[in-house]
C-alpha atoms as a PDB file:
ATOM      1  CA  UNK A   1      89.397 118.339 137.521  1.00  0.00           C
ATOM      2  CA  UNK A   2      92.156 120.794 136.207  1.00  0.00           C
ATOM      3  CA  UNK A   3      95.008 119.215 134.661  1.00  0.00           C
ATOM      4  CA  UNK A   4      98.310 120.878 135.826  1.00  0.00           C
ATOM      5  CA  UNK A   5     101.424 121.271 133.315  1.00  0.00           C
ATOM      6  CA  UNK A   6     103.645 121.787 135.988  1.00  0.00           C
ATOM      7  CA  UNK A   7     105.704 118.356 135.418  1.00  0.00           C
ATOM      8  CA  UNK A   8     105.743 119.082 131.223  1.00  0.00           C
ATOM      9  CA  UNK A   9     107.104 122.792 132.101  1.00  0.00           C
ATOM     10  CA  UNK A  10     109.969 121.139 134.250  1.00  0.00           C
ATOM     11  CA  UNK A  11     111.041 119.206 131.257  1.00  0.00           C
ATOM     12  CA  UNK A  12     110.815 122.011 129.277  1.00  0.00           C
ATOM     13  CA  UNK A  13     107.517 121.154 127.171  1.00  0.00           C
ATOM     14  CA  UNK A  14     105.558 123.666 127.028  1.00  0.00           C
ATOM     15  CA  UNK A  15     101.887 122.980 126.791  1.00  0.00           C
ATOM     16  CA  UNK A  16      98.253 125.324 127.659  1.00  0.00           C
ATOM     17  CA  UNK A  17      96.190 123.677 129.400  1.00  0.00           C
ATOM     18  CA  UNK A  18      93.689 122.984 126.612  1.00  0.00           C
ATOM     19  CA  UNK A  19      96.304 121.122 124.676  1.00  0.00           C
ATOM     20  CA  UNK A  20      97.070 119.014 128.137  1.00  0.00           C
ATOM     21  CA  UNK A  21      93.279 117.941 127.831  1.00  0.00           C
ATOM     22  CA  UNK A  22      93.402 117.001 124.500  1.00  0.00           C
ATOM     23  CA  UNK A  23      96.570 115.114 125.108  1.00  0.00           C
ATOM     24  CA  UNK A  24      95.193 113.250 128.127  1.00  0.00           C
ATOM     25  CA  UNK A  25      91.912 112.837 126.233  1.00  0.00           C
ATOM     26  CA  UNK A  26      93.625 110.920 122.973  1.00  0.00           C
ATOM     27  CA  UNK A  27      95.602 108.827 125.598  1.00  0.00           C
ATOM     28  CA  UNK A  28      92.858 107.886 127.021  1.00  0.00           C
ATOM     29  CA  UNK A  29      91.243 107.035 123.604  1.00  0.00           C
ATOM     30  CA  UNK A  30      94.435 105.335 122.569  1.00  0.00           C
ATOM     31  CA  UNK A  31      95.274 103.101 125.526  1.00  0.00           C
ATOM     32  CA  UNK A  32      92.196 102.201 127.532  1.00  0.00           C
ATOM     33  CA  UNK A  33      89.438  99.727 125.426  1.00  0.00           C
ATOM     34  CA  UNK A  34      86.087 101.380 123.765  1.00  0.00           C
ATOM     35  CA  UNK A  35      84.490  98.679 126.264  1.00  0.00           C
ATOM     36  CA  UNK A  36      85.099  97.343 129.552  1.00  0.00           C
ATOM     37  CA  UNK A  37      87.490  93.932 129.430  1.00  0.00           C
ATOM     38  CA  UNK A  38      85.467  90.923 129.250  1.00  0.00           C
ATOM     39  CA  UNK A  39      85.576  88.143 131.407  1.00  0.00           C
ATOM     40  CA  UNK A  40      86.365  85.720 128.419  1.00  0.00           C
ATOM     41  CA  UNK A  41      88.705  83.286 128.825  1.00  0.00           C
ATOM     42  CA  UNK A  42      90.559  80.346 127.046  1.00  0.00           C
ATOM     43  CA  UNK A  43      90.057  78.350 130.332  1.00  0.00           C
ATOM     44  CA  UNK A  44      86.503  75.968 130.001  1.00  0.00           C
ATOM     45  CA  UNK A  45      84.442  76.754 133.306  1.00  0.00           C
ATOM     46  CA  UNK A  46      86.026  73.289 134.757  1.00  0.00           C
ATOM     47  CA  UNK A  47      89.732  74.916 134.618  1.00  0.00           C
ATOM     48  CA  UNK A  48      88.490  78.291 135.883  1.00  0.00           C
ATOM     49  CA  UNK A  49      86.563  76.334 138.840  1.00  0.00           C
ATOM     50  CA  UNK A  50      89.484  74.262 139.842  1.00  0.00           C
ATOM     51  CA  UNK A  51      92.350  77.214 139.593  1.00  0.00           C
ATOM     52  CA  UNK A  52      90.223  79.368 142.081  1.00  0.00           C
ATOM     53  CA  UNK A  53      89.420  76.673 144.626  1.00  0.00           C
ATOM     54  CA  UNK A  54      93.169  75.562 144.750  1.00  0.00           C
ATOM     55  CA  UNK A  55      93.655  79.904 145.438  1.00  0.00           C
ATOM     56  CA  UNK A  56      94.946  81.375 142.077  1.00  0.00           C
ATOM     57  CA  UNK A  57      92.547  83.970 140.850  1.00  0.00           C
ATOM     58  CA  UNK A  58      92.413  83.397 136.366  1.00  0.00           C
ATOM     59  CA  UNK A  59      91.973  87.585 136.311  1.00  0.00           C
ATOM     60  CA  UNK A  60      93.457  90.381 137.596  1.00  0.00           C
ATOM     61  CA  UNK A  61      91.171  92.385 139.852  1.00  0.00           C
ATOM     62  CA  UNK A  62      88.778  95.081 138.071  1.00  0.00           C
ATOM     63  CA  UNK A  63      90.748  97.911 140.640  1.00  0.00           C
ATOM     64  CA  UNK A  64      94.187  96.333 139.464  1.00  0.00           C
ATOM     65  CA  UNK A  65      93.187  96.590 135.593  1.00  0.00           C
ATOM     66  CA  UNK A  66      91.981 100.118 136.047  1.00  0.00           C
ATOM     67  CA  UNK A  67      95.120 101.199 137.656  1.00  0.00           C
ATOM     68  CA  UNK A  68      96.983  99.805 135.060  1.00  0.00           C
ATOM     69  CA  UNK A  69      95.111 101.292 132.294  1.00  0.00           C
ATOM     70  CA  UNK A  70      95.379 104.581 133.425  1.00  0.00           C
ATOM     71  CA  UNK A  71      98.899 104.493 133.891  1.00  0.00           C
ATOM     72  CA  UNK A  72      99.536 103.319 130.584  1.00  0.00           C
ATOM     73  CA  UNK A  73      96.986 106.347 129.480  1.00  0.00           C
ATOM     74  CA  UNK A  74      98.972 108.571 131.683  1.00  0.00           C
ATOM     75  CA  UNK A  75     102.544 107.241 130.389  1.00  0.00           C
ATOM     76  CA  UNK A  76     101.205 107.771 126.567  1.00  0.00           C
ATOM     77  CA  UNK A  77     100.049 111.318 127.129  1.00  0.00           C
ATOM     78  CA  UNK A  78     103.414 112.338 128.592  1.00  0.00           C
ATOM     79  CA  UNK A  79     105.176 110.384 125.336  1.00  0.00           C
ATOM     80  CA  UNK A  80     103.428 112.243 123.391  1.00  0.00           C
ATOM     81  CA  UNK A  81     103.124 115.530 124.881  1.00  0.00           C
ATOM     82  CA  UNK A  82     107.086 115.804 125.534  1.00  0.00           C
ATOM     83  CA  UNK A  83     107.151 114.524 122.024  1.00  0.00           C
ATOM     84  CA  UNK A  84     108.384 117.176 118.556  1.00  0.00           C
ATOM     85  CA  UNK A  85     106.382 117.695 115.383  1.00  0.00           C
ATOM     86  CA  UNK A  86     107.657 117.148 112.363  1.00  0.00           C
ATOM     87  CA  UNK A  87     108.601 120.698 111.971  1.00  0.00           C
ATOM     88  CA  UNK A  88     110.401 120.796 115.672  1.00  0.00           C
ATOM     89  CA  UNK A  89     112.199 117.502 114.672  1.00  0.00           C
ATOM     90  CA  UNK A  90     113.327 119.064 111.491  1.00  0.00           C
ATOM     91  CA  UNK A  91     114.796 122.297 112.831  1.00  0.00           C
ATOM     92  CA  UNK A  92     117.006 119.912 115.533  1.00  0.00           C
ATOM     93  CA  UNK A  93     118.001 117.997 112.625  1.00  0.00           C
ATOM     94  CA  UNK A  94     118.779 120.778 110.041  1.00  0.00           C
ATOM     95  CA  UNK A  95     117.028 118.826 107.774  1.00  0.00           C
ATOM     96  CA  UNK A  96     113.855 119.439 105.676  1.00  0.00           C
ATOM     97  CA  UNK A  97     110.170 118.569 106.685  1.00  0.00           C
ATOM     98  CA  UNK A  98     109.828 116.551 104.128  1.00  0.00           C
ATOM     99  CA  UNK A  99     113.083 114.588 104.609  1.00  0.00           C
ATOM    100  CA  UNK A 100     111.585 113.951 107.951  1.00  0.00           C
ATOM    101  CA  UNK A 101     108.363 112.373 106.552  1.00  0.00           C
ATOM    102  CA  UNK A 102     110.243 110.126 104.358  1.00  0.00           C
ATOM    103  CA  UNK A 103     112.532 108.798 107.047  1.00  0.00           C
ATOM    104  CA  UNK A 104     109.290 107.877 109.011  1.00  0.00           C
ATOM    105  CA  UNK A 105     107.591 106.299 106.307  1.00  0.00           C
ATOM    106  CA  UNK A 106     111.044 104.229 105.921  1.00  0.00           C
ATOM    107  CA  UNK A 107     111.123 103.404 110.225  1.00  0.00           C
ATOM    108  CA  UNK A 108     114.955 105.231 110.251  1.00  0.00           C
ATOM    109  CA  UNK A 109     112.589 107.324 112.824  1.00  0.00           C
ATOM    110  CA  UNK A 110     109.807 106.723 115.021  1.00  0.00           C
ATOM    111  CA  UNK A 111     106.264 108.904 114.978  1.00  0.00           C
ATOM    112  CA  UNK A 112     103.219 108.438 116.438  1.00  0.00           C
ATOM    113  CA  UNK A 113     100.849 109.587 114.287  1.00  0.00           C
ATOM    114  CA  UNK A 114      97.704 111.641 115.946  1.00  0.00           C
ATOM    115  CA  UNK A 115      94.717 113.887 114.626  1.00  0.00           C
ATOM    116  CA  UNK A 116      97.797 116.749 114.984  1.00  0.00           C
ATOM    117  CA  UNK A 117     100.039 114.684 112.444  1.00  0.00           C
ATOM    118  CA  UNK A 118     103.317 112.996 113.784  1.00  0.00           C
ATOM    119  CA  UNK A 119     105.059 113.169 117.063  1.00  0.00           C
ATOM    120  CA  UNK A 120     108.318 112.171 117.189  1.00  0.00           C
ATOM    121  CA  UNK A 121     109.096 110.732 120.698  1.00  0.00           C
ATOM    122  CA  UNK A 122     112.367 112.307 122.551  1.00  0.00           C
ATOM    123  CA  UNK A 123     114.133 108.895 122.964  1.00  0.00           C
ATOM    124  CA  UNK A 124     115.827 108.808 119.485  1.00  0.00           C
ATOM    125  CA  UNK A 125     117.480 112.406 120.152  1.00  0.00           C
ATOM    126  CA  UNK A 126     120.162 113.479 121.776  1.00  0.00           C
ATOM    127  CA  UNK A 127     120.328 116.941 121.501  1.00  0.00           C
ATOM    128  CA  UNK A 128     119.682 118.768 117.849  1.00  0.00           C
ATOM    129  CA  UNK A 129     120.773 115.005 116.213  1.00  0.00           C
ATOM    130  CA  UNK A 130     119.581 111.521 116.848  1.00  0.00           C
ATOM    131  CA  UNK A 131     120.966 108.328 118.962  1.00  0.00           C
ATOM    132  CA  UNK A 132     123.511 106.989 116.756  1.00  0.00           C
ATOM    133  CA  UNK A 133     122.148 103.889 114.591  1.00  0.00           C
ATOM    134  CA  UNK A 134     118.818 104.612 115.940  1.00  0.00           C
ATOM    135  CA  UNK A 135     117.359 104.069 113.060  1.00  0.00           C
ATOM    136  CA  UNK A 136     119.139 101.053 112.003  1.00  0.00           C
ATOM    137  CA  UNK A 137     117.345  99.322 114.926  1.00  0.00           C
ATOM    138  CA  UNK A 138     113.892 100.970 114.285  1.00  0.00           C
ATOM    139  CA  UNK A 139     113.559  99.278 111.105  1.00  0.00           C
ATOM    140  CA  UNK A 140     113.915  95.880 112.998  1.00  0.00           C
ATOM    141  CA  UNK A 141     111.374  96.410 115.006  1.00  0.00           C
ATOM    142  CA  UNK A 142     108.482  94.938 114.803  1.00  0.00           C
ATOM    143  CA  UNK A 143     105.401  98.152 113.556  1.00  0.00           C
ATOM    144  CA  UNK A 144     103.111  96.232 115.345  1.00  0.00           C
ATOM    145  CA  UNK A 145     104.330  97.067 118.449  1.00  0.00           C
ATOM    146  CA  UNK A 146     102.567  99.858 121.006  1.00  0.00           C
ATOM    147  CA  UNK A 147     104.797 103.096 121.282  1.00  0.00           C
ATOM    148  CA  UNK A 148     104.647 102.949 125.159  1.00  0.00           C
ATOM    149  CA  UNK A 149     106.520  99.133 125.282  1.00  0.00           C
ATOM    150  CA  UNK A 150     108.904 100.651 122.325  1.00  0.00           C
ATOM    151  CA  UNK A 151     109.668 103.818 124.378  1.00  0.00           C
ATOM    152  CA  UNK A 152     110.161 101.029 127.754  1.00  0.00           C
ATOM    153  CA  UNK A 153     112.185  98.819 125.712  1.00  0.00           C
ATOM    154  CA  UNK A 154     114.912 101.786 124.789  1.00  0.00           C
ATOM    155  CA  UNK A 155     114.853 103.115 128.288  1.00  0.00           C
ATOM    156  CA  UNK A 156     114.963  99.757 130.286  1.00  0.00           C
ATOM    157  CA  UNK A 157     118.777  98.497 130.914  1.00  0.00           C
ATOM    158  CA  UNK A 158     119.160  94.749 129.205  1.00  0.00           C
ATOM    159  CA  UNK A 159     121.337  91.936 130.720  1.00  0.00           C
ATOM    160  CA  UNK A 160     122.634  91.331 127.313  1.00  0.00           C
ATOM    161  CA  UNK A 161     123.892  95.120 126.557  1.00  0.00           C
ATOM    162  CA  UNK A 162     126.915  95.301 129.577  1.00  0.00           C
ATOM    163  CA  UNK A 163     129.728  97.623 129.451  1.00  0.00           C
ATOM    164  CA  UNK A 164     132.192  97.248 131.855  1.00  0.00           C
ATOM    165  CA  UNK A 165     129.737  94.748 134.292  1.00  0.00           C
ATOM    166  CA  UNK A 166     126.873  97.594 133.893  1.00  0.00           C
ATOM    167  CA  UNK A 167     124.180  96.402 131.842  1.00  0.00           C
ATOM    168  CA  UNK A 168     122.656  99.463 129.427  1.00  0.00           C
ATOM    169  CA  UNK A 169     119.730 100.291 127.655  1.00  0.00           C
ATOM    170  CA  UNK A 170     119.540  99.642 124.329  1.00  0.00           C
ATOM    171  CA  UNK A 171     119.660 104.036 124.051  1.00  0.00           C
ATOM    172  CA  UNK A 172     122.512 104.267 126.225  1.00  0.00           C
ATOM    173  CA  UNK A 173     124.261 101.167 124.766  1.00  0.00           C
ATOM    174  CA  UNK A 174     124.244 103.115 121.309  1.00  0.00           C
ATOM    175  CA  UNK A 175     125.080 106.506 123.172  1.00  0.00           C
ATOM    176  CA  UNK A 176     128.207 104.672 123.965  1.00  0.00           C
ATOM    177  CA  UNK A 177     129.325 103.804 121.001  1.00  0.00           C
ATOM    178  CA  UNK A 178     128.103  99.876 121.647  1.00  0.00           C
ATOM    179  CA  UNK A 179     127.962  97.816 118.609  1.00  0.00           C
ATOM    180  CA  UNK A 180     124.804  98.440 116.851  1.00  0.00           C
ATOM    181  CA  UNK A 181     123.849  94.626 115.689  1.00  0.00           C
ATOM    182  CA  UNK A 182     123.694  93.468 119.103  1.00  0.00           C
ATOM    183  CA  UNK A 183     120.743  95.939 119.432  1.00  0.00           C
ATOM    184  CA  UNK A 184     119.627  95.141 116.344  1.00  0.00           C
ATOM    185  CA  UNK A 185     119.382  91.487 116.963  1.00  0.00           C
ATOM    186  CA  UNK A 186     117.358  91.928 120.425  1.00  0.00           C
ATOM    187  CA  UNK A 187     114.811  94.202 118.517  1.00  0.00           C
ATOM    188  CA  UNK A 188     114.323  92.102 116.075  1.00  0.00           C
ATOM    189  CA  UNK A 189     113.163  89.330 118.610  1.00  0.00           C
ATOM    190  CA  UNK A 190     110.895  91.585 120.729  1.00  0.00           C
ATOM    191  CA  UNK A 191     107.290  90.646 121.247  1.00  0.00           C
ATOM    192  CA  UNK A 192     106.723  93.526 123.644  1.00  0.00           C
ATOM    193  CA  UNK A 193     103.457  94.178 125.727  1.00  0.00           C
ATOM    194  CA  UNK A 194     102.586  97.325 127.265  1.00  0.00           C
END
């Protein structure tokens, strides 16, 4: 199969095709399990037994957790792919490489970091500087959390970030100028899931 970059070049990411693969291929190292998902359960046999003859099925389907998995692989190439090096982030910023490295060793910015070094997802930039008090709610975040449910979380609108009866995203609410510890405070409660 040949990977197209068609839909990076759009966005305005430029990638060759060999670096597509190698994107698609760490993805799929990242997201999907070194094994297949196991049937175990914290259900004895009696509970599993009883659930399925009343109709509810205790798993999703093996076609259902495939789908799902490559999605997920899929959505984590293209955060990554579209996302800057250090040096790209740096240039936007006017600051210097290193300055970069420190702020994500101190969460004021998020990186994935790959056998290429860091990426720096898009979400926490607008334009050549970041979101305002982006990093303020980085560092409340929880590090265990997966980059794809992070990059979800800032994108998705939230019921409790309204502005004028629209609710926001936690990105746009701080594009707008929204009060930062309100964000803060929701972060800092997140137990995501991709």
């Amino acid at each position: 199969m040949v990977l197209s970059t068609a839909a990076f070049e759009r966005a305005g990411v430029h990638l060759d095709p060999d670096e597509l693969d190698r994107l698609v291929a760490d993805a799929v190292g990242a997201v999907l399990p070194a094994t297949a998902l196991g049937t175990a359960t914290e259900l004895t046999a009696e509970e599993v037994a009883a659930l399925e003859r009343g109709g509810l099925r205790t798993s999703p389907s093996p076609e259902r957790v495939r789908h799902v998995l490559a999605r997920s692989a899929a959505e984590y190439a293209a955060l990554v792919g579209t996302a800057y090096t250090v040096a790209e982030a740096a240039r936007r910023l006017g600051i210097d490489q290193s300055r970069v490295r420190h702020r994500l060793g101190a969460r004021t910015l998020y990186g994935i970091r790959n056998v290429d070094g860091w990426r720096l997802p898009r979400f926490q930039f607008d334009g050549d500087q970041l979101v305002p008090n982006i990093g303020r709610v980085l560092t409340s975040l929880d590090p265990g959390l997966d980059p794809i449910s992070i990059a979800r979380w800032f994108s998705a609108t939230d019921p409790d970030l309204t502005l004028d009866g629209l609710a926001l995203s936690p990105r746009d609410w701080l594009m707008a100028g929204g009060d930062a510890e309100r964000v803060v405070s929701i972060a800092s409660g997140l137990d995501l899931i991709a």
